[in-house]
C-alpha atoms as a PDB file:
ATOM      1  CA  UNK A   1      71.753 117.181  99.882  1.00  0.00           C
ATOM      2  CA  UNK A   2      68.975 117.837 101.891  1.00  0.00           C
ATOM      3  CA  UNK A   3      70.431 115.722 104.783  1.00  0.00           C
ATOM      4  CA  UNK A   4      73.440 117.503 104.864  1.00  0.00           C
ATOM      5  CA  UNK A   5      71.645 121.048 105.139  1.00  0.00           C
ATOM      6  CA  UNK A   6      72.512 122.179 101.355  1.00  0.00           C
ATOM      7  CA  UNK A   7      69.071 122.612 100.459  1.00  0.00           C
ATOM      8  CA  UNK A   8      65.656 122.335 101.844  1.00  0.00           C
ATOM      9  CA  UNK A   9      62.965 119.539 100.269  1.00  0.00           C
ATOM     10  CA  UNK A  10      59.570 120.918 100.530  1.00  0.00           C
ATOM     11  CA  UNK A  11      56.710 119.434 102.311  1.00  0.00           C
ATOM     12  CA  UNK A  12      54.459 117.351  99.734  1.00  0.00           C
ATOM     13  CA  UNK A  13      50.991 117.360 100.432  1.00  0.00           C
ATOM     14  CA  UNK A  14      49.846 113.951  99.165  1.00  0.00           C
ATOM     15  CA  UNK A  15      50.068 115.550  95.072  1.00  0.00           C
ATOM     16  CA  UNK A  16      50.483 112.522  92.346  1.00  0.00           C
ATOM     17  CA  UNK A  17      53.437 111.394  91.742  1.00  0.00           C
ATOM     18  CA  UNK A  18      54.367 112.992  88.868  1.00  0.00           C
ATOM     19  CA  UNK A  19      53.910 115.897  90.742  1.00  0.00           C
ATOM     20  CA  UNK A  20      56.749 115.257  93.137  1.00  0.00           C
ATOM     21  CA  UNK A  21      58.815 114.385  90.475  1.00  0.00           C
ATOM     22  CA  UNK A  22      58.298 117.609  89.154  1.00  0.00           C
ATOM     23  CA  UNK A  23      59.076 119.697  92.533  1.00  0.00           C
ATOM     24  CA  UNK A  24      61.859 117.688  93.264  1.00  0.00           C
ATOM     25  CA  UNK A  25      63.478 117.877  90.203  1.00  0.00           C
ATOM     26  CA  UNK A  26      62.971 121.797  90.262  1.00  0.00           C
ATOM     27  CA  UNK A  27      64.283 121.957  93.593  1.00  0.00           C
ATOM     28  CA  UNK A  28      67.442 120.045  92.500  1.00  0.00           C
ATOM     29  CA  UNK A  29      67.649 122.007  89.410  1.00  0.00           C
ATOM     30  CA  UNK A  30      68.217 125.479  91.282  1.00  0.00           C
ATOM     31  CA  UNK A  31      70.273 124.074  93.778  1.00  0.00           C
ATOM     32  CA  UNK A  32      72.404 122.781  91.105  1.00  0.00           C
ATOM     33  CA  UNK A  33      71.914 125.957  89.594  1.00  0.00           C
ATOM     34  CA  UNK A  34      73.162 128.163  92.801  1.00  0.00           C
ATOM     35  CA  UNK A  35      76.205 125.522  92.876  1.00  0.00           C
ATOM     36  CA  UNK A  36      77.097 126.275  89.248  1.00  0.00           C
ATOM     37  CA  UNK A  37      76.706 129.956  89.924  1.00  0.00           C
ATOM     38  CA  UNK A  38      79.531 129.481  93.085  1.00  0.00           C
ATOM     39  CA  UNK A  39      81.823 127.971  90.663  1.00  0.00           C
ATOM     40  CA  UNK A  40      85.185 129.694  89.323  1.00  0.00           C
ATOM     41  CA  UNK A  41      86.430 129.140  86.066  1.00  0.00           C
ATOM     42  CA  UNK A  42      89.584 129.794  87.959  1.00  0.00           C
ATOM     43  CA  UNK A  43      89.572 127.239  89.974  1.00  0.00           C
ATOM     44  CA  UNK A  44      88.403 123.924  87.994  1.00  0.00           C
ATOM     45  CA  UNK A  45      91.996 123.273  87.428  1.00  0.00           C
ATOM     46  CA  UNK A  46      92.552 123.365  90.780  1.00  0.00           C
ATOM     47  CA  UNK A  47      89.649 120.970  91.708  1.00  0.00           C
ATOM     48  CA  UNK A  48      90.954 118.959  88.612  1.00  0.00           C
ATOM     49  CA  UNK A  49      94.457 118.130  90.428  1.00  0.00           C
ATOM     50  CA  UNK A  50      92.587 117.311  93.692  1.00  0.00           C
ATOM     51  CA  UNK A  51      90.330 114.931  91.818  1.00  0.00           C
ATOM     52  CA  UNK A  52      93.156 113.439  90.299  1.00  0.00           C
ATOM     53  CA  UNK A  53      95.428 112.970  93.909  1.00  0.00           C
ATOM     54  CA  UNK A  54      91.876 111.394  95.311  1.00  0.00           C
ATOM     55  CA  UNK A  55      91.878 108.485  97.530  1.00  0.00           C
ATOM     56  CA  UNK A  56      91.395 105.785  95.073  1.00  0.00           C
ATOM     57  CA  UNK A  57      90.103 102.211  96.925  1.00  0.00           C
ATOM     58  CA  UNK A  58      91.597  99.904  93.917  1.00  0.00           C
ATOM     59  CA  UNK A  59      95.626  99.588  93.569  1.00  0.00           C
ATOM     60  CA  UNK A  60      96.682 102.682  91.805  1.00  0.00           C
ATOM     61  CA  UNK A  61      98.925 102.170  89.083  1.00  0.00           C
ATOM     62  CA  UNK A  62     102.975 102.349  89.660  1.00  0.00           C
ATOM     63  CA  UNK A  63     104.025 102.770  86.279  1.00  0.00           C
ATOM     64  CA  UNK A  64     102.496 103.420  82.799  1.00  0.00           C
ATOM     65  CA  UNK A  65     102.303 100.087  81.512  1.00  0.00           C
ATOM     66  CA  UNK A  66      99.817  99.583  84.689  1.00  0.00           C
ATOM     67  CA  UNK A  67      98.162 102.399  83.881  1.00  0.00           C
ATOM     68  CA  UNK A  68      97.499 100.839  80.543  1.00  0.00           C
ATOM     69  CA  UNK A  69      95.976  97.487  82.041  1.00  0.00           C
ATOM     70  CA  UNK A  70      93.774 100.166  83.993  1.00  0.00           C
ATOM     71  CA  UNK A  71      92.475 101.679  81.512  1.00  0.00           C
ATOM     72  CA  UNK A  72      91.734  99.103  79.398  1.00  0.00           C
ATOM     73  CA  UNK A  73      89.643  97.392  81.854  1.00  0.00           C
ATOM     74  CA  UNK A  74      87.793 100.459  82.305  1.00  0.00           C
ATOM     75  CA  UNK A  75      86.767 101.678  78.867  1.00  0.00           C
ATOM     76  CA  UNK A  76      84.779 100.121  76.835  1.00  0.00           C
ATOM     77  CA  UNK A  77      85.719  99.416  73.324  1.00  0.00           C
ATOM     78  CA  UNK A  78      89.601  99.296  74.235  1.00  0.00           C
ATOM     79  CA  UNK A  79      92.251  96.980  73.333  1.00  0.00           C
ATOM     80  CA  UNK A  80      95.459  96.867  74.775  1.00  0.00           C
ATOM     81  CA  UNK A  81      98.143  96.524  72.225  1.00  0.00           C
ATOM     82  CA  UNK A  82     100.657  95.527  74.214  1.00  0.00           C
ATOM     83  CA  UNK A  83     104.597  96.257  73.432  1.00  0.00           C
ATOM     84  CA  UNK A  84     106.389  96.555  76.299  1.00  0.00           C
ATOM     85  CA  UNK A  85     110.196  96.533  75.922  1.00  0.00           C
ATOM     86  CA  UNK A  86     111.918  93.336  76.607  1.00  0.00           C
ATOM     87  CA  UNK A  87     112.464  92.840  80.448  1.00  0.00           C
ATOM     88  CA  UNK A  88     115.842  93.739  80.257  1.00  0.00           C
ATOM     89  CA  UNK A  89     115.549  96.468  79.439  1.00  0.00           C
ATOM     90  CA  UNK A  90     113.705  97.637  82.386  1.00  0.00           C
ATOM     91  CA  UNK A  91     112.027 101.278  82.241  1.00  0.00           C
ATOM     92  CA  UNK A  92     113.977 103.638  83.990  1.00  0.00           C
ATOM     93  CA  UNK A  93     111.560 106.260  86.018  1.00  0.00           C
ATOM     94  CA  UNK A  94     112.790 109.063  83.673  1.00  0.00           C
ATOM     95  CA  UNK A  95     112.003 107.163  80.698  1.00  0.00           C
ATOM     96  CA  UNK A  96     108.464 106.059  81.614  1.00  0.00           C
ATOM     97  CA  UNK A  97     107.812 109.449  82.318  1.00  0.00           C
ATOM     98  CA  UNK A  98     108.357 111.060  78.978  1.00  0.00           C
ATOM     99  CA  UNK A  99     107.696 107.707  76.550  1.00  0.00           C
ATOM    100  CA  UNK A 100     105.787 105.406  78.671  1.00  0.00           C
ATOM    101  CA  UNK A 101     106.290 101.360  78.713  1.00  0.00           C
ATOM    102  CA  UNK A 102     105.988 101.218  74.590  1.00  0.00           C
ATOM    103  CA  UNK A 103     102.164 100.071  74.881  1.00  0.00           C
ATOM    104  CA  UNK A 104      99.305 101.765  73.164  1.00  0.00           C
ATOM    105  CA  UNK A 105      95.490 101.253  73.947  1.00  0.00           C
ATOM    106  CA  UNK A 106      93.241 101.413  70.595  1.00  0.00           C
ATOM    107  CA  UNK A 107      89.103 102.528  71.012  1.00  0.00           C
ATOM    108  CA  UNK A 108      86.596 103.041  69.150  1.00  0.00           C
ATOM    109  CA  UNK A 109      84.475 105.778  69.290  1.00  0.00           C
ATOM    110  CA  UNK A 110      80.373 105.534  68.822  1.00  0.00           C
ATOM    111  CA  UNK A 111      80.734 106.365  64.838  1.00  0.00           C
ATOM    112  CA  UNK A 112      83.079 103.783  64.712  1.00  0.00           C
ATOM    113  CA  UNK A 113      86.450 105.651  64.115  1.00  0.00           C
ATOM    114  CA  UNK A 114      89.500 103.854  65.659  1.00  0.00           C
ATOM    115  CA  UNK A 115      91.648 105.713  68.168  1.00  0.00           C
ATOM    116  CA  UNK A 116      95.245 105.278  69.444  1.00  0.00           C
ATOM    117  CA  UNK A 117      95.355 106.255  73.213  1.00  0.00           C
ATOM    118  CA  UNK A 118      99.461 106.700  74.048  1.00  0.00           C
ATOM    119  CA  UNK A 119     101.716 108.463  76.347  1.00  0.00           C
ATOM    120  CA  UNK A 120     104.761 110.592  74.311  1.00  0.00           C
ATOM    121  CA  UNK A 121     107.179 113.500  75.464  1.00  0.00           C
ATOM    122  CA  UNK A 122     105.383 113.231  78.901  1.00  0.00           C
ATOM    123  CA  UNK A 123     102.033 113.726  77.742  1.00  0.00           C
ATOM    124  CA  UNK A 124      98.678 111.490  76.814  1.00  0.00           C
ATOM    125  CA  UNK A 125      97.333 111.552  73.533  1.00  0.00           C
ATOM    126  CA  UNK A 126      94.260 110.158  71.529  1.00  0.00           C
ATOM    127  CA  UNK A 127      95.085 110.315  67.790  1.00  0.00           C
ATOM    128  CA  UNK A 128      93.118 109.176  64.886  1.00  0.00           C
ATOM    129  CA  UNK A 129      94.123 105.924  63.065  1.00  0.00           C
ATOM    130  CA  UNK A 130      92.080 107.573  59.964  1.00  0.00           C
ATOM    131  CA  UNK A 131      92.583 111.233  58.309  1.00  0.00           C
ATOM    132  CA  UNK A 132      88.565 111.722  58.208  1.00  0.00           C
ATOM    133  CA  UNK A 133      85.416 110.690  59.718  1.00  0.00           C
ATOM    134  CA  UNK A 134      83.546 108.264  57.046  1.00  0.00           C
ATOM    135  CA  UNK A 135      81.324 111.233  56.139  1.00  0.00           C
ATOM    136  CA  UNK A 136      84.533 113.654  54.864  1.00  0.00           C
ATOM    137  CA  UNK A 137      84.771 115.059  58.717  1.00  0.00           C
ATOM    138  CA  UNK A 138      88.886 115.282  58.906  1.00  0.00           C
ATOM    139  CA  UNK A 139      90.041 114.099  62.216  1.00  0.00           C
ATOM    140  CA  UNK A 140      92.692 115.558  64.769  1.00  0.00           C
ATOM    141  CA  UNK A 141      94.836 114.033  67.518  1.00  0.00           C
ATOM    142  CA  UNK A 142      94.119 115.807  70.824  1.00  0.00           C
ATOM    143  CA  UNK A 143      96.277 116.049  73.876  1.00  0.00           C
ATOM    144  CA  UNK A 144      94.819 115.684  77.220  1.00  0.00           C
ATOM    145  CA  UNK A 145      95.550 118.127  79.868  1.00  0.00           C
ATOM    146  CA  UNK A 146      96.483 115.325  82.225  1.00  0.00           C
ATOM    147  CA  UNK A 147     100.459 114.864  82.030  1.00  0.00           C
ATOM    148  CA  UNK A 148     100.576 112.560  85.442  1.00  0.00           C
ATOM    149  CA  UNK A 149     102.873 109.010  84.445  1.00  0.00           C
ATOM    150  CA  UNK A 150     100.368 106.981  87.001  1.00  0.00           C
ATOM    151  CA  UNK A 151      97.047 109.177  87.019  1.00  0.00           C
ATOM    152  CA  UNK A 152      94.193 108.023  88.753  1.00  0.00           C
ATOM    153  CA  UNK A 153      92.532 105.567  86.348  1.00  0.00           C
ATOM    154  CA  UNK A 154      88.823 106.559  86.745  1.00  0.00           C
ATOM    155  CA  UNK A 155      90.011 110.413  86.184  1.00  0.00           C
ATOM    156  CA  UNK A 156      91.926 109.325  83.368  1.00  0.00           C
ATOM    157  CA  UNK A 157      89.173 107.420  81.565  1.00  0.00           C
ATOM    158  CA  UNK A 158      86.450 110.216  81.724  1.00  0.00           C
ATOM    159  CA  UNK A 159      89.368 112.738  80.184  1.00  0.00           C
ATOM    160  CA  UNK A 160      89.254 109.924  76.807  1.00  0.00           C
ATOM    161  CA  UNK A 161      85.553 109.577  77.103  1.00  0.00           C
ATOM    162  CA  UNK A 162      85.302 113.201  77.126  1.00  0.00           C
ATOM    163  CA  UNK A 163      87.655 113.397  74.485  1.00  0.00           C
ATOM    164  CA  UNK A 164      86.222 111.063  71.804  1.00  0.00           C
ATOM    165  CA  UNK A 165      83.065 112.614  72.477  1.00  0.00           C
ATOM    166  CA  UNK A 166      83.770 115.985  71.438  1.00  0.00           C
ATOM    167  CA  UNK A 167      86.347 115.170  68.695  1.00  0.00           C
ATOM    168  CA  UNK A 168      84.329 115.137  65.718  1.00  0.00           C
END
């Protein structure tokens, strides 16, 4: 940050280490601070869709079994359940759009619940494979807020981490 002009990194006058850590975390924390403060509400959604269209340097995923594979390999905990429809009957673009290739990806969560990750009337979903948490907690399907058929698989997997983390 400093390099780029964003902020300036005071001197240190040979003070301990611990010291330094201290400044420089302080110095990061109100330039983080000033960022936050620049921020929009308005416009996360906004940087939202420009995260997702980012340049991505892997192959991005043409279709939503592919997506699938991506994801999979990405999140840990996840098992493809693979259940693609016969070859065939090849996926019209239409069709993968609203329902997807037929595939599901299952995770679990750090408490252990099981999760179905899926795409249905055009949207993703995580739904519970249980009605409540072991502990009585009753459990909801949630839909993300990313609709994209092929979205960009490192923005996708964050949305389900961020997901199953606030779920319960």
């Amino acid at each position: 940050m400093a390099e780029r002009g964003e902020i300036t990194v005071p001197d240190y006058d040979g003070a301990g280490e611990a010291e330094r850590l201290c400044t420089a975390q302080s110095v990061l924390g109100a330039a983080g601070q000033e960022a936050f403060g620049a921020i929009d509400a308005r416009d996360c959604d906004e940087a939202v869709d420009i995260l997702a269209t980012t340049s991505y340097t892997g192959p991005l995923p043409g279709s939503t079994h592919e997506t699938y594979i991506q994801l999979a390999a990405l999140l840990d905990d996840a098992k493809l359940i693979p259940a693609c429809r016969p070859p065939a009957e090849e996926v019209c673009a239409a069709q993968d759009y609203e329902d997807g290739c037929g595939c599901h990806i299952e995770l679990t969560d750090h408490d252990g619940i099981v999760w179905d990750f899926h795409r249905s009337d055009g949207t993703w979903y995580v739904m519970p494979l249980a009605d409540a948490t072991p502990s009585g907690h009753p459990l909801t399907g949630r839909e993300l807020s990313m609709t994209q058929t092929c979205p960009h698989p490192q923005h996708l997997a964050l949305l389900v981490q961020q997901t199953l983390s606030g779920t319960v």
